[in-house]
N, C-alpha and C. Protein backbone atom coordinates (compact mmCIF):
# COMPACT_ATOMS: atom_id res chain seq x y z
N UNK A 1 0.85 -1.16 0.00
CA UNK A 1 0.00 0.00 0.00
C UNK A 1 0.90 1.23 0.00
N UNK A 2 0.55 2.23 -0.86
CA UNK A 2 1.50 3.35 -0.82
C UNK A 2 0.50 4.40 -0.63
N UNK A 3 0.59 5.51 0.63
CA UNK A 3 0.34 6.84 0.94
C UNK A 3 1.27 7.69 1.05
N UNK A 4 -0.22 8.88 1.07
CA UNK A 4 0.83 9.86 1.55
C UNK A 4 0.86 10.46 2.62
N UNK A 5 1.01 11.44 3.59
CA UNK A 5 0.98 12.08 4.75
C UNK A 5 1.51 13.16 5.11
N UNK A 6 1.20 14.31 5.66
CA UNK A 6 1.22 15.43 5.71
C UNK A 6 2.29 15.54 7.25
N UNK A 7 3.22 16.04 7.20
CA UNK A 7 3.90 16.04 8.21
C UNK A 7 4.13 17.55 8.82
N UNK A 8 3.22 17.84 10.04
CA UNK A 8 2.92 18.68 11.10
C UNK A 8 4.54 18.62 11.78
N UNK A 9 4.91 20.06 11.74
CA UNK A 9 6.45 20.79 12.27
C UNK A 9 7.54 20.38 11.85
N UNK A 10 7.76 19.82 10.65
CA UNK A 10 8.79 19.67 10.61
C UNK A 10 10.04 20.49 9.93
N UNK A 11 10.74 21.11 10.81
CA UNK A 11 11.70 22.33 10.75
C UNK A 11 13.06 21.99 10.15
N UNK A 12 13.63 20.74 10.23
CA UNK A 12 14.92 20.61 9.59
C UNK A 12 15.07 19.69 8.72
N UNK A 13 15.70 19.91 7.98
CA UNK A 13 15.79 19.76 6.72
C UNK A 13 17.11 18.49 6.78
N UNK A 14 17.76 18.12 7.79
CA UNK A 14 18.62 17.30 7.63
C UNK A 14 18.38 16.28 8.59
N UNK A 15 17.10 17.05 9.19
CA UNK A 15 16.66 15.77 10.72
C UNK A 15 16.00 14.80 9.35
N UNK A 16 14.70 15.62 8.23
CA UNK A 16 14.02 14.68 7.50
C UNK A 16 14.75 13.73 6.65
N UNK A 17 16.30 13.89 6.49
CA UNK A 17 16.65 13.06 5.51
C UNK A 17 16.92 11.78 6.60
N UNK A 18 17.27 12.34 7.80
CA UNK A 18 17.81 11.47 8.80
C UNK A 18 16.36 10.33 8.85
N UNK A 19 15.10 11.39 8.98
CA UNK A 19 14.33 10.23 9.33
C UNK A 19 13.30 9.44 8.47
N UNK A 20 13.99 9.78 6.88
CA UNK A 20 14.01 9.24 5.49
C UNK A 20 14.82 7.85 5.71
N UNK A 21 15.94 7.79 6.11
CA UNK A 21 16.67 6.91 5.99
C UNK A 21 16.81 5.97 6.95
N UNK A 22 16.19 6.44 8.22
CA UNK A 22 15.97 5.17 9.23
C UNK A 22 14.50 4.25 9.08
N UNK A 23 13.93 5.39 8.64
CA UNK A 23 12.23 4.81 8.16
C UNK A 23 12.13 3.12 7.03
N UNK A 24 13.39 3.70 6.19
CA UNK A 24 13.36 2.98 5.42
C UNK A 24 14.34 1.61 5.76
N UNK A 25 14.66 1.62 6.86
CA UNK A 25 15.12 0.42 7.98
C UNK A 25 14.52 -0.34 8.53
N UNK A 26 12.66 0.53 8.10
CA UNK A 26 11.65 -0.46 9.46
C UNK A 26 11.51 -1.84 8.52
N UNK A 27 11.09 -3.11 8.73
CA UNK A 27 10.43 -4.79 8.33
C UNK A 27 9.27 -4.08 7.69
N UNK A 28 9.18 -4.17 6.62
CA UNK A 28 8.06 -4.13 5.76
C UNK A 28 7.50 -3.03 5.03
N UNK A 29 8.77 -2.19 5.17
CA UNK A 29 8.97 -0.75 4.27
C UNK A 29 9.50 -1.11 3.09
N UNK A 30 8.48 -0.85 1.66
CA UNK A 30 9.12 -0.78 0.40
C UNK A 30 10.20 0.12 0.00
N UNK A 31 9.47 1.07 0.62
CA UNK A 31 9.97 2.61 0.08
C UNK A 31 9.56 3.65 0.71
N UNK A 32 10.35 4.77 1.35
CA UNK A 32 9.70 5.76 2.24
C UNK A 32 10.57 7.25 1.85
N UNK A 33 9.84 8.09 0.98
CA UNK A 33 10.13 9.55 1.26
C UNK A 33 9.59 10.54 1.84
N UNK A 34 10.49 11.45 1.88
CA UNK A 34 10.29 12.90 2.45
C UNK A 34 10.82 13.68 2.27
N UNK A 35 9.37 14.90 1.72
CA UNK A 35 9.78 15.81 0.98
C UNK A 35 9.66 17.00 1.89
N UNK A 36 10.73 17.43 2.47
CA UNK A 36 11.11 18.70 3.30
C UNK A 36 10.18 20.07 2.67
N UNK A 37 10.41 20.23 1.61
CA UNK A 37 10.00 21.28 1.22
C UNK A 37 8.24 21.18 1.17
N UNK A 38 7.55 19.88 0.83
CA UNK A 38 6.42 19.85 0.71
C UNK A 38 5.91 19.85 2.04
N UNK A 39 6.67 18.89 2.98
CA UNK A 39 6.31 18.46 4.14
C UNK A 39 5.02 17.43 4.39
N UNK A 40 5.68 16.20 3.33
CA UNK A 40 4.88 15.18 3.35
C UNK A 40 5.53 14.24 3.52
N UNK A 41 5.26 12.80 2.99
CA UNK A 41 6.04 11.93 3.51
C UNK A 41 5.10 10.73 2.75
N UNK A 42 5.45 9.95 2.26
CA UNK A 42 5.06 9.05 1.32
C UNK A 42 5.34 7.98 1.53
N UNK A 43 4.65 7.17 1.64
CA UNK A 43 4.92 5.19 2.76
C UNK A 43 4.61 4.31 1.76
N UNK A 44 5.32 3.52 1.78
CA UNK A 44 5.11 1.91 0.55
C UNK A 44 5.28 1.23 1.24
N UNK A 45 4.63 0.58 1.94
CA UNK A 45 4.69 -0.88 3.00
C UNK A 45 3.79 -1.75 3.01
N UNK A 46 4.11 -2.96 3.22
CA UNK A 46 2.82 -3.98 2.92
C UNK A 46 1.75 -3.47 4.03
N UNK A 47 0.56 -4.32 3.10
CA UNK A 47 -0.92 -3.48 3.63
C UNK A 47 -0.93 -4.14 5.00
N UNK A 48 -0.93 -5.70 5.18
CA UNK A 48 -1.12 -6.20 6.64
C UNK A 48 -0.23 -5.76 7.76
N UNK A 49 0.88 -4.49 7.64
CA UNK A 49 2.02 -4.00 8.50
C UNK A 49 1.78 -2.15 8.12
N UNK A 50 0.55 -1.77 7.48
CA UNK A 50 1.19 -0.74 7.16
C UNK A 50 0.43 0.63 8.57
N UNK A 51 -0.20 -0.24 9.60
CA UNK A 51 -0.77 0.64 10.81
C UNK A 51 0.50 0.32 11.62
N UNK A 52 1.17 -0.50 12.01
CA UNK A 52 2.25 -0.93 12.72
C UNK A 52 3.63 -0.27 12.54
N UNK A 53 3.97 0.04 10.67
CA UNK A 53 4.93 0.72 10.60
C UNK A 53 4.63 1.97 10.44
N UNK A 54 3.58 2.88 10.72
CA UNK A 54 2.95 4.20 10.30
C UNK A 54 3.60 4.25 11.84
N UNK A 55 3.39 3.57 12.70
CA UNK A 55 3.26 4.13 14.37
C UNK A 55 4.59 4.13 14.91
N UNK A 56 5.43 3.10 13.87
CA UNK A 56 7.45 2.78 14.41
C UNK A 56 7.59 4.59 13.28
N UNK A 57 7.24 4.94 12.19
CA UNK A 57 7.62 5.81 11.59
C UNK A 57 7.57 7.61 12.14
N UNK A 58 6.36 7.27 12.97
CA UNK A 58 5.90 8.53 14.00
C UNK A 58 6.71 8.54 14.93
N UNK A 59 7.35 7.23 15.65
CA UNK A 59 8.20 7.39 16.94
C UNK A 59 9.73 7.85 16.22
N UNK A 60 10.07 7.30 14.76
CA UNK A 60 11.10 7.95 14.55
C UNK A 60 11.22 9.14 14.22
N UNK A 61 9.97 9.95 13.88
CA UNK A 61 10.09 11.01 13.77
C UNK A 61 10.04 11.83 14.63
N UNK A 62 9.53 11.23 15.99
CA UNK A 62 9.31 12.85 17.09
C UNK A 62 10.89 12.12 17.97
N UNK A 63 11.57 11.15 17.62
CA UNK A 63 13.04 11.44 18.07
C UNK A 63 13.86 12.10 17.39
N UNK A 64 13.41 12.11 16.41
CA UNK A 64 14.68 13.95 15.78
C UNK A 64 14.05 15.24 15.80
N UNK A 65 12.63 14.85 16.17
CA UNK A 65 11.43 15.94 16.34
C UNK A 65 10.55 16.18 17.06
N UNK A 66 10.73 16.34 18.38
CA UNK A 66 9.56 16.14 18.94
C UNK A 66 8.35 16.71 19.14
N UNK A 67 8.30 17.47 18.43
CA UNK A 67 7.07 18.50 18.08
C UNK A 67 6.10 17.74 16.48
N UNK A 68 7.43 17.00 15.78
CA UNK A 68 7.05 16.49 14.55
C UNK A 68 5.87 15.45 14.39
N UNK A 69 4.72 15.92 13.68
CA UNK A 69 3.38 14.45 13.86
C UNK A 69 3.34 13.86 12.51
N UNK A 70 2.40 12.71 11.90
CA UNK A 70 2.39 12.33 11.00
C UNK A 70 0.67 12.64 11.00
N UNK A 71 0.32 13.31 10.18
CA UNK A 71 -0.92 13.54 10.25
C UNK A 71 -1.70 11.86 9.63
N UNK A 72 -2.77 11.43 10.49
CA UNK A 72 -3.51 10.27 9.51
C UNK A 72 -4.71 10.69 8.97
C-alpha cells in the first residue's frame, strides 16, 4: 500500500533526511520519502504492517522531532 501524509512541524531539513533513511530500515517498508520542502512523507509498506509501521515511523520522527506528527 502506498500513501501519503502530511507532516505537522517539521523544521529541519537534515533531521528529514535522517528520518528518510531510518524509516526505510523499518520490516516491511518498500519505500519511504520525504519531501522537506512539501512536508509530506510518502509510505510503501505492505498493507497487513502498514498501521504498525505508520506508528514505528511517528516514533522515529518525534526522536529527531519532537514536536514532529504524521498527520492520519
Amino acid at each position: 500500500m502506498k500513501r501519503s501524509f502530511k507532516l505537522e512541524e517539521l523544521d529541519c531539513a537534515d533531521c528529514a533526511s535522517k528520518m528518510e533513511r531510518d524509516i526505510n530500515k523499518i520490516d516491511g517498508v518498500n519505500k519511504a520519502t520525504i519531501n522537506f520542502m512539501t512536508s509530506k512523507i510518502t509510505l510503501d509498506a505492505a498493507d497487513e504492517a502498514f498501521d504498525a509501521v505508520l506508528d514505528e515511523a511517528q516514533r522515529i520522527c518525534a526522536g529527531y522531532e519532537s514536536d514532529c506528527v504524521i498527520v492520519r
